[in-house]
Protein backbone atom coordinates (compact mmCIF):
# COMPACT_ATOMS: atom_id res chain seq x y z
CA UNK A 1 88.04 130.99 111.27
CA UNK A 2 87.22 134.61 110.42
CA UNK A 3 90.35 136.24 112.04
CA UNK A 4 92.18 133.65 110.34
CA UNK A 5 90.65 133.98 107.05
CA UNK A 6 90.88 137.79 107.25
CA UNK A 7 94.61 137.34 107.83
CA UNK A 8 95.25 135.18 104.84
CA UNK A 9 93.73 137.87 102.74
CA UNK A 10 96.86 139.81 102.85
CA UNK A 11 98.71 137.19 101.23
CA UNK A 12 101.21 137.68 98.96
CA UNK A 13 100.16 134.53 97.09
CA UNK A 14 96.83 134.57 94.63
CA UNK A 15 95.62 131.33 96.01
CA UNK A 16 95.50 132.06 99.57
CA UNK A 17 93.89 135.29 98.81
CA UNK A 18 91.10 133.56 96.64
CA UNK A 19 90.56 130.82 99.19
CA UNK A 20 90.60 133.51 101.77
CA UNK A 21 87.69 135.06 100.09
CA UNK A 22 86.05 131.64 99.55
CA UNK A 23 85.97 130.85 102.95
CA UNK A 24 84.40 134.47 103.71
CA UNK A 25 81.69 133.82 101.56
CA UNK A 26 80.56 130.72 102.61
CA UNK A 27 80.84 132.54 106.33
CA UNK A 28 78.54 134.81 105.49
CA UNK A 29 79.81 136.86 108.23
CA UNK A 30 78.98 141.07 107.27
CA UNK A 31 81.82 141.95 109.52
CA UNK A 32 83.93 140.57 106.25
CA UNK A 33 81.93 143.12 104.16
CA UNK A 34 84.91 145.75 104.51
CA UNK A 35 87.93 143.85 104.02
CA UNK A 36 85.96 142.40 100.89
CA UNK A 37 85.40 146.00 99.40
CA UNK A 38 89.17 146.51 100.19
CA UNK A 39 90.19 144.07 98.14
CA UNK A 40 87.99 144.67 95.33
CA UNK A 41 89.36 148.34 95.38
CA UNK A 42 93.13 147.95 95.64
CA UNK A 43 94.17 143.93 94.63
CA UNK A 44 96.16 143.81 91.55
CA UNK A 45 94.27 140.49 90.43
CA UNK A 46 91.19 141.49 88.20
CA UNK A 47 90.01 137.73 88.85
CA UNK A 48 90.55 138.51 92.71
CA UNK A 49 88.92 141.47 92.36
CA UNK A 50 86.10 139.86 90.90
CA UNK A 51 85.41 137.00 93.36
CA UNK A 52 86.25 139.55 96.18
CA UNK A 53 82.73 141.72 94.56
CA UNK A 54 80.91 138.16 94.04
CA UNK A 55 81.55 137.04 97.76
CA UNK A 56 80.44 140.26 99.18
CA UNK A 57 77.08 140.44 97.33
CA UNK A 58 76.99 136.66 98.38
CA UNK A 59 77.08 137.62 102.22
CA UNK A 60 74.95 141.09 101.78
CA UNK A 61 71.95 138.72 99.81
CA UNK A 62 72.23 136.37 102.76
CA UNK A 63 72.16 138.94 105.28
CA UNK A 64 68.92 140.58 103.72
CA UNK A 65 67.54 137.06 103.15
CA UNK A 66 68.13 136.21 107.11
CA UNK A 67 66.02 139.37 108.40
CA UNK A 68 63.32 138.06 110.44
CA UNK A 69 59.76 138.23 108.78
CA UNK A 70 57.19 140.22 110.83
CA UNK A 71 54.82 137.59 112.58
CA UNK A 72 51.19 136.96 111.45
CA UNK A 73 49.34 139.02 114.39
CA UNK A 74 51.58 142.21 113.17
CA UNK A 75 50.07 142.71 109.32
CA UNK A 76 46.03 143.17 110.35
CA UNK A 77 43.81 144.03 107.53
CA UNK A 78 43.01 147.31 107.68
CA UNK A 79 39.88 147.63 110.28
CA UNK A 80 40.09 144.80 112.34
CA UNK A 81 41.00 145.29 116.01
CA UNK A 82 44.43 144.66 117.42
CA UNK A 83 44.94 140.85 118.68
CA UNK A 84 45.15 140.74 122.51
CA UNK A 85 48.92 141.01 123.94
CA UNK A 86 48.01 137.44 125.00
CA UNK A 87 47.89 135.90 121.75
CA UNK A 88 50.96 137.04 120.39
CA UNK A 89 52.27 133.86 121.65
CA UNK A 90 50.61 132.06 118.36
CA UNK A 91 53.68 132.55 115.71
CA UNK A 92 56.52 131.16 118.46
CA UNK A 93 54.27 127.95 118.77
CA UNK A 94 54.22 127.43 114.80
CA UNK A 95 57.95 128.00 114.52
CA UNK A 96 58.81 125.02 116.97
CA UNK A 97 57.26 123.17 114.21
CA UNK A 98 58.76 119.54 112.96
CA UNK A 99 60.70 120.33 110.11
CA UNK A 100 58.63 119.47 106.84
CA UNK A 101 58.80 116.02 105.11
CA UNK A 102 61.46 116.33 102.38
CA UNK A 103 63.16 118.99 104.15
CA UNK A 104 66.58 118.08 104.87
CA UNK A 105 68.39 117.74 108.42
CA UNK A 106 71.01 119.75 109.76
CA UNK A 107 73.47 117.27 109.80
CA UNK A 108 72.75 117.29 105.89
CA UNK A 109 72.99 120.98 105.82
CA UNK A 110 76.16 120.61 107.48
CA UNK A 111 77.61 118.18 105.03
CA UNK A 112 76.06 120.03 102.15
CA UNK A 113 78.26 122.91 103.41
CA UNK A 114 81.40 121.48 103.52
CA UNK A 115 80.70 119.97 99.62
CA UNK A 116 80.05 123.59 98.65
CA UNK A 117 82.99 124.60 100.21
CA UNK A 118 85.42 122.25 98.37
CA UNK A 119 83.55 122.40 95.25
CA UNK A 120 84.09 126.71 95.32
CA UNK A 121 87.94 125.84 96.20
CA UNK A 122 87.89 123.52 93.23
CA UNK A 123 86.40 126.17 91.18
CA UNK A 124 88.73 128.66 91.93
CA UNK A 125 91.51 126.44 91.17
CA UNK A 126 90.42 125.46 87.76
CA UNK A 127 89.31 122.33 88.63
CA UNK A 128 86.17 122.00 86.81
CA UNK A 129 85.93 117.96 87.21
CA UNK A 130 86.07 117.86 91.04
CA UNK A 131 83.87 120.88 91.76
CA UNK A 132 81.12 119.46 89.34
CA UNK A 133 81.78 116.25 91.94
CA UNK A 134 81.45 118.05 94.96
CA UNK A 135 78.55 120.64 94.19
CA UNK A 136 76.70 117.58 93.01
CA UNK A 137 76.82 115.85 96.12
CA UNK A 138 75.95 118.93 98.09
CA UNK A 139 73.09 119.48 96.36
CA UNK A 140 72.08 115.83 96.62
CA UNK A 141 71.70 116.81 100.18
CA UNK A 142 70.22 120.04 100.27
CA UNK A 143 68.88 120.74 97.05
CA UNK A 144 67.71 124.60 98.56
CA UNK A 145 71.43 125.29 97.93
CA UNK A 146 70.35 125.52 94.65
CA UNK A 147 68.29 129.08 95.51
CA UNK A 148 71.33 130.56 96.92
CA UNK A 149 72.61 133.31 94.09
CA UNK A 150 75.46 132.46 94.53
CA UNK A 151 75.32 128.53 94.39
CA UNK A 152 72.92 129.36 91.27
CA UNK A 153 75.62 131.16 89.65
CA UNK A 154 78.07 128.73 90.46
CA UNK A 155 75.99 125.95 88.89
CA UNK A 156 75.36 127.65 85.72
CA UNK A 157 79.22 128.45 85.40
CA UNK A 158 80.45 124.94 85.95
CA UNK A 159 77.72 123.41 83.84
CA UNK A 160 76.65 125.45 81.26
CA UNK A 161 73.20 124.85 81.68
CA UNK A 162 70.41 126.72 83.19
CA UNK A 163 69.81 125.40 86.96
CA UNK A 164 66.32 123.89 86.42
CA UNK A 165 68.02 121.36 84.15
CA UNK A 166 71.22 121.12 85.75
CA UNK A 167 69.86 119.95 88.99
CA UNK A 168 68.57 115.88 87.92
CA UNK A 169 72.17 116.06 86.43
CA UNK A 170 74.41 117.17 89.13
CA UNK A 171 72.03 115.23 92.10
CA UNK A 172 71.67 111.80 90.67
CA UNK A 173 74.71 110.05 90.87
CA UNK A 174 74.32 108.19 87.69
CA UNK A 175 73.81 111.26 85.56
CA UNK A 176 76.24 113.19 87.57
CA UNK A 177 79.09 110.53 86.12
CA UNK A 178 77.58 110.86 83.07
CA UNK A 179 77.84 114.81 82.99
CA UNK A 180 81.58 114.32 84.77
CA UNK A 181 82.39 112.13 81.78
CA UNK A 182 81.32 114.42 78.91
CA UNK A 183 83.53 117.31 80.63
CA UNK A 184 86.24 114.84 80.23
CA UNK A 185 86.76 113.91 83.67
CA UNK A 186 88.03 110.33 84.76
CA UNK A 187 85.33 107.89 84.40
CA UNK A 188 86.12 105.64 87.68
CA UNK A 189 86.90 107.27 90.80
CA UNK A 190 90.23 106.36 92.25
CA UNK A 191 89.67 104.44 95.85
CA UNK A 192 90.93 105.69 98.92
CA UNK A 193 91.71 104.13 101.75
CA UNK A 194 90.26 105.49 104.69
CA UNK A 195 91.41 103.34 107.51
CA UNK A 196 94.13 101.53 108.98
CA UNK A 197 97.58 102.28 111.01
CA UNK A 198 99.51 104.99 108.93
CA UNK A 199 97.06 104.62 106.18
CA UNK A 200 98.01 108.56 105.39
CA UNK A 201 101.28 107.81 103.98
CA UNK A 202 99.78 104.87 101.65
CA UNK A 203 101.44 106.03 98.77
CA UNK A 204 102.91 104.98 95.69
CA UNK A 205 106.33 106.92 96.19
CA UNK A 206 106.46 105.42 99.82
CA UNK A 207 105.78 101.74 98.08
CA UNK A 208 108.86 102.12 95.72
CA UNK A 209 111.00 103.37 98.93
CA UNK A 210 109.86 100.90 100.56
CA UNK A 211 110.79 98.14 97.65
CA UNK A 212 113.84 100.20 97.25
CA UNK A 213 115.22 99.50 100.64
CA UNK A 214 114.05 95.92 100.39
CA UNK A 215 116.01 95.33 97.42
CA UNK A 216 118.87 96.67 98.95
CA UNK A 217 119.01 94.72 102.61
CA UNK A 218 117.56 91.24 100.55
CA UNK A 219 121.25 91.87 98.46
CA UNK A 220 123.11 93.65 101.19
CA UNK A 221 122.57 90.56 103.29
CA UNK A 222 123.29 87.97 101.03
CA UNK A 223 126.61 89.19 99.96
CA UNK A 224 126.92 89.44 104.04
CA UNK A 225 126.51 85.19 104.39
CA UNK A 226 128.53 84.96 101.06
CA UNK A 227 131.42 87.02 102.74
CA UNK A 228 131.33 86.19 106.28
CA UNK A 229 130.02 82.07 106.38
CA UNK A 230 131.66 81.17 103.25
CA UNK A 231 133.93 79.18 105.17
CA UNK A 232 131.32 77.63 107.58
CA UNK A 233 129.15 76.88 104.87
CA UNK A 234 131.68 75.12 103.06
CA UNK A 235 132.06 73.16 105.63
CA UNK A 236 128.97 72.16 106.63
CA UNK A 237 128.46 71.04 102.85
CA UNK A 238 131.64 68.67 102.87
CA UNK A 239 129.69 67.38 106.38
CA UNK A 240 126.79 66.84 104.42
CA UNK A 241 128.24 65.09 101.61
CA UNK A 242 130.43 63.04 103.58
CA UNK A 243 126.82 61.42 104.98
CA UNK A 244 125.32 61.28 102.15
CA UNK A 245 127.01 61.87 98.45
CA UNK A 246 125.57 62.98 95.51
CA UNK A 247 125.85 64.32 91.96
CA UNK A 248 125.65 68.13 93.23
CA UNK A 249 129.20 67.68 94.25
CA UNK A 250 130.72 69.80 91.16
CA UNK A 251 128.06 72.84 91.10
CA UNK A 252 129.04 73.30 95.00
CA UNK A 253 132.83 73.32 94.12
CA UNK A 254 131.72 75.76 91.19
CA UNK A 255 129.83 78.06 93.86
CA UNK A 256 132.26 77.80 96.52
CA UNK A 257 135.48 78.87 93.75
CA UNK A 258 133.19 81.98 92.44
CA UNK A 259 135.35 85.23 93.02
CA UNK A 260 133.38 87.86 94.59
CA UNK A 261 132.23 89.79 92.32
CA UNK A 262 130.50 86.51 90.50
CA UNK A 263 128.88 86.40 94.36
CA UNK A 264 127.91 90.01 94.49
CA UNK A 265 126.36 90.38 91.10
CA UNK A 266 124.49 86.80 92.48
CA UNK A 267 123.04 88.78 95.37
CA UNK A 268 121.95 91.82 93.15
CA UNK A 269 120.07 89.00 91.43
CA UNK A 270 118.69 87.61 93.59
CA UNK A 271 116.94 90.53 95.32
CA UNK A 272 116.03 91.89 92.19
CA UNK A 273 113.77 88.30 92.10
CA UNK A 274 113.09 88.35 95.77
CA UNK A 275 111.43 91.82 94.77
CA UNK A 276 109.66 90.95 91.90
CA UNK A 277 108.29 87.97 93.80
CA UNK A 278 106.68 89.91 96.45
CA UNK A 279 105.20 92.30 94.18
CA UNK A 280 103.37 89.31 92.80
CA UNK A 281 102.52 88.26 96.35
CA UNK A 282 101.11 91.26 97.01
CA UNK A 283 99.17 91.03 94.23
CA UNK A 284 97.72 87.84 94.27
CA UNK A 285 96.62 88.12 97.87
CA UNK A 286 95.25 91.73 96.87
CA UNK A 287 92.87 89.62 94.51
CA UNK A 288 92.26 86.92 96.86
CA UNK A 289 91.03 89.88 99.63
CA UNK A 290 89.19 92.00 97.18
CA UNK A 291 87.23 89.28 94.90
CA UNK A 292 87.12 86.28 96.93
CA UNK A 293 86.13 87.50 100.78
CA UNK A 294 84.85 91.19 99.70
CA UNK A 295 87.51 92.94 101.57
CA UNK A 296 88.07 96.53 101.64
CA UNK A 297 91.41 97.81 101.11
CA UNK A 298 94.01 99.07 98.41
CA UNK A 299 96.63 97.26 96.89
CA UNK A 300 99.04 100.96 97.88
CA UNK A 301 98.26 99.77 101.62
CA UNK A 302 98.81 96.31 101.81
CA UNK A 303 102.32 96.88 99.70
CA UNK A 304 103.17 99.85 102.65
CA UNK A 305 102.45 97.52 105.28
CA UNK A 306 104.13 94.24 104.21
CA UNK A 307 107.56 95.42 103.08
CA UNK A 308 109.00 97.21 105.64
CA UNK A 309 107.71 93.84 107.23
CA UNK A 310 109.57 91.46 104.76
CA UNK A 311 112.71 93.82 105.38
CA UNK A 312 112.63 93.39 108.98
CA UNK A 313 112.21 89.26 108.47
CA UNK A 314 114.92 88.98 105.79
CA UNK A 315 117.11 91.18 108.44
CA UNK A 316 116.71 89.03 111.19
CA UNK A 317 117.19 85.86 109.49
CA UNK A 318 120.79 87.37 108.08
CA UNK A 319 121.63 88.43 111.30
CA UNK A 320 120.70 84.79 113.17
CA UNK A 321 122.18 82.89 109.69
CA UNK A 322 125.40 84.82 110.25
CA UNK A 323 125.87 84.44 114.04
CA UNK A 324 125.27 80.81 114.18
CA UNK A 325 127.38 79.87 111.17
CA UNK A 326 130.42 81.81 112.98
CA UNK A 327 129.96 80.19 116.14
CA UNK A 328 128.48 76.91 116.01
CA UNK A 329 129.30 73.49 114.58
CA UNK A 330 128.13 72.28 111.13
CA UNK A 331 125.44 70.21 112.33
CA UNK A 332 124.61 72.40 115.30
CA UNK A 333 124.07 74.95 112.54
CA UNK A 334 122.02 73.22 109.51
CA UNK A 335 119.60 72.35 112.98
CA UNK A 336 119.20 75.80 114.23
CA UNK A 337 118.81 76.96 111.20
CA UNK A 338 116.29 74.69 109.76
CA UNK A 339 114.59 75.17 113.37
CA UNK A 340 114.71 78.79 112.80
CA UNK A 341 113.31 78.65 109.75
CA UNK A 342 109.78 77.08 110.82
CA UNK A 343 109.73 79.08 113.52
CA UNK A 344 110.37 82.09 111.51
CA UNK A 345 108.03 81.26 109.00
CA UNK A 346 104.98 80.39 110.95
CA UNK A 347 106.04 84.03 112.88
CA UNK A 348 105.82 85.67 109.41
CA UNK A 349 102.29 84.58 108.57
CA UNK A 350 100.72 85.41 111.77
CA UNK A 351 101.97 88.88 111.81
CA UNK A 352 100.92 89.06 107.68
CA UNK A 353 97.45 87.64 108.71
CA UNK A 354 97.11 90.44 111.47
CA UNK A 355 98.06 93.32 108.45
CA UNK A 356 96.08 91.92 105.95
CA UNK A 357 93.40 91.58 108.03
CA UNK A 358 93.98 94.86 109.22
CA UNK A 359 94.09 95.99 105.62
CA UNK A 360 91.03 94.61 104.41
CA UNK A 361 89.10 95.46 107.47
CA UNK A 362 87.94 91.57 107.68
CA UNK A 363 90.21 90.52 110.79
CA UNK A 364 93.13 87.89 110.95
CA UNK A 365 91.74 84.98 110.30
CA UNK A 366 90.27 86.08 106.96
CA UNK A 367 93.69 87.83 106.28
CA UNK A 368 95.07 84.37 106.60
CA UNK A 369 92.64 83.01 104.33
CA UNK A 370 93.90 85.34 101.62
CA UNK A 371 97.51 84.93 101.95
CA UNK A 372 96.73 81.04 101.57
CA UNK A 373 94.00 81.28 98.75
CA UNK A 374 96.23 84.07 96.74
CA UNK A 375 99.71 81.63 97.09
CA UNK A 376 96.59 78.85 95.92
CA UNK A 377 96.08 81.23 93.09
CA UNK A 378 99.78 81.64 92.10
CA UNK A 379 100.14 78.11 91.46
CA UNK A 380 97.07 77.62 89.43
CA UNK A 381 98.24 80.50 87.52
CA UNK A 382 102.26 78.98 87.15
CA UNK A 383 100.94 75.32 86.44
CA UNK A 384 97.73 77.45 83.47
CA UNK A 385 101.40 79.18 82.08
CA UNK A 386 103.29 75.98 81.69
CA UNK A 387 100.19 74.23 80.32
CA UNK A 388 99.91 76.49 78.15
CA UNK A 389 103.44 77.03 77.41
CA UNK A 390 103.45 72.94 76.22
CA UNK A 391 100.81 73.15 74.23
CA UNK A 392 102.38 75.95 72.22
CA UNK A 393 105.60 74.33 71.88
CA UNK A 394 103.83 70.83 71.14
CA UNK A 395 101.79 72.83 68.37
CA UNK A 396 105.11 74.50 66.93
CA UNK A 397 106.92 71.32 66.92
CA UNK A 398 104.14 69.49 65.44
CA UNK A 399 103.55 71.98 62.74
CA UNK A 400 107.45 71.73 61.74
């Protein structure tokens, strides 16, 4: 870490070199001392410069504040006798001491550390918002941070306010949104999603590829059956209606003497729906998971994870669609395909139960739950619209 943050100081970029010196500082390491005055001396950045002299009085207060104190049996008043070589033995016992109530543990420390460390690179960024986060929650841990010079400085800097009164502010969480909200900062944290397969690229511009490419094999393989089973299906209609006749007769003539471009600006259509459909989906189970069975997952994840699924599904049920209506029968076909359907179907939800479940972190069976209770949820809210809807028009038309 020191060779490499030693390196970085050479930079020809002013960020690297002002993390560079960030991560010296919170080394503490007096073999840095040098390269520090270096830089203070010769970088062309007065703010560098600056931060270069802040970090190396930093590590030199540190380095004076580490020196061992003399033991007890050392300082004698003047005119007492020397203890007995044997006893010196004394001040190692009271250092194995338990650590004090209050005091925190090194994993704490630790933790508190890395806090520090982010807020500084927030700092140094211009960040104000995120480093008031981040010192706040290292202090909340080890609030002896807070007699580092260094940490005091940075406190007073970020806060305005002296550290004595900055401290209840920036370690109770409460008052640290508070303070976070007066700066101007954003008032609810954004959640992350912190687990899950390929939760790392969970991200917005992903999600609209991801739609993107739906969209485009939902039309590409629709104009794909219209083009290549037009025939077939034709067929298989006349089959149908030779068994059992109906009214529909005409609109099937109609579709079956549409040119193609009346077919491919159907398809575009009809995946811009299929799209728009999901999205609600998505968004219904998204409530069903998060309100209903206190799941704990992002609406970014469960999109990333169920549409390249949904492409994969519509894909395969072109491709079988296709390949039976070119060689099979017309009732050998509307079989195999209604059989494929089910089968494809009940397929579908068990491998969306396993995601959502995986989402959510509440396991399949609960994932299945939600897909159920937020398709529930859909038709409460379609049958509350046209309700509603009526009642509108029945009040309109009864007012006129």
């Amino acid at each position: 870490m020191l060779e490499q943050s030693l390196q970085q100081l050479n930079s020809p970029d002013p960020n690297e070199r002002r993390a560079a010196i960030t991560a010296l500082a919170n080394l503490k390491d007096p073999l840095a001392l040098r390269p520090l005055s270096a830089i203070y001396r010769t970088d062309p950045d007065p703010v560098i410069r600056e931060l270069a002299l802040k970090a190396g009085r930093y590590i030199r207060q540190h380095e004076n504040s580490a020196a061992p104190a003399p033991s007890e049996p050392v300082i004698q008043p003047l005119g007492r006798a020397s203890a007995p070589v044997g006893r010196a033995t004394v001040p190692a016992a009271r250092s194995s001491k338990p650590t004090a109530p209050g005091e925190p543990s090194a994993r704490d420390k630790d933790l508190a550390r890395g806090y520090l460390d982010t807020a500084t690179t927030h700092q140094m960024n211009g960040d104000k918002i995120r480093a008031v986060e981040n010192l706040g929650k290292a202090l909340a841990l080890n609030p002896t941070l807070a007699k580092e010079s260094f940490v005091a400085n940075l406190i007073v800097t970020l806060t305005g306010y002296s550290v004595d009164d900055a401290l209840p502010l920036l370690t109770h969480p409460d008052r640290r949104a508070e303070l976070i909200i007066r700066m101007g900062g954003k008032r609810k944290p954004e959640k992350v999603q912190d687990h899950g397969k390929g939760v790392e690229r969970a991200t917005w511009d992903n999600v609209l590829v991801d739609f993107g490419l739906y969209w485009l094999v939902v039309t590409l393989s629709l104009m794909a059956i219209f083009v290549l089973t037009l025939n077939a299906m034709e067929e298989m209609f006349d089959e149908a209606m030779m068994v059992a006749p109906n009214s529909a007769t005409v609109d099937l003539d109609a579709f079956f003497a549409a040119g193609v471009v009346t077919l491919v600006f159907m398809a575009i259509l009809y995946g811009i729906g299929t799209v728009i459909g999901l999205v609600i989906q998505g968004a219904a189970i998204h409530v069903a998971a998060t309100y209903f069975l206190a799941g704990n997952g992002t609406l970014v994840y469960l999109y990333r994870r169920i549409v390249p699924l949904q492409t994969v599904a519509t894909l395969a049920y072109a491709l079988g669609f296709v390949v039976l209506a070119l060689v099979g029968s017309a009732a050998e076909v509307g079989f195999l395909i209604s059989l494929g359907s089910v089968m494809g179907s009940v397929a579908l939800i068990y491998f969306m139960s396993e995601m959502v479940g995986e989402v959510y972190d509440f396991g399949a069976g609960s994932g299945c739950g939600a897909i159920f209770l937020g398709s529930f949820l859909l038709i409460v809210a379609y049958c509350g619209f046209n309700y509603a809807l009526f009642m509108v028009l029945g009040l309109a038309a009864g007012g006129g």
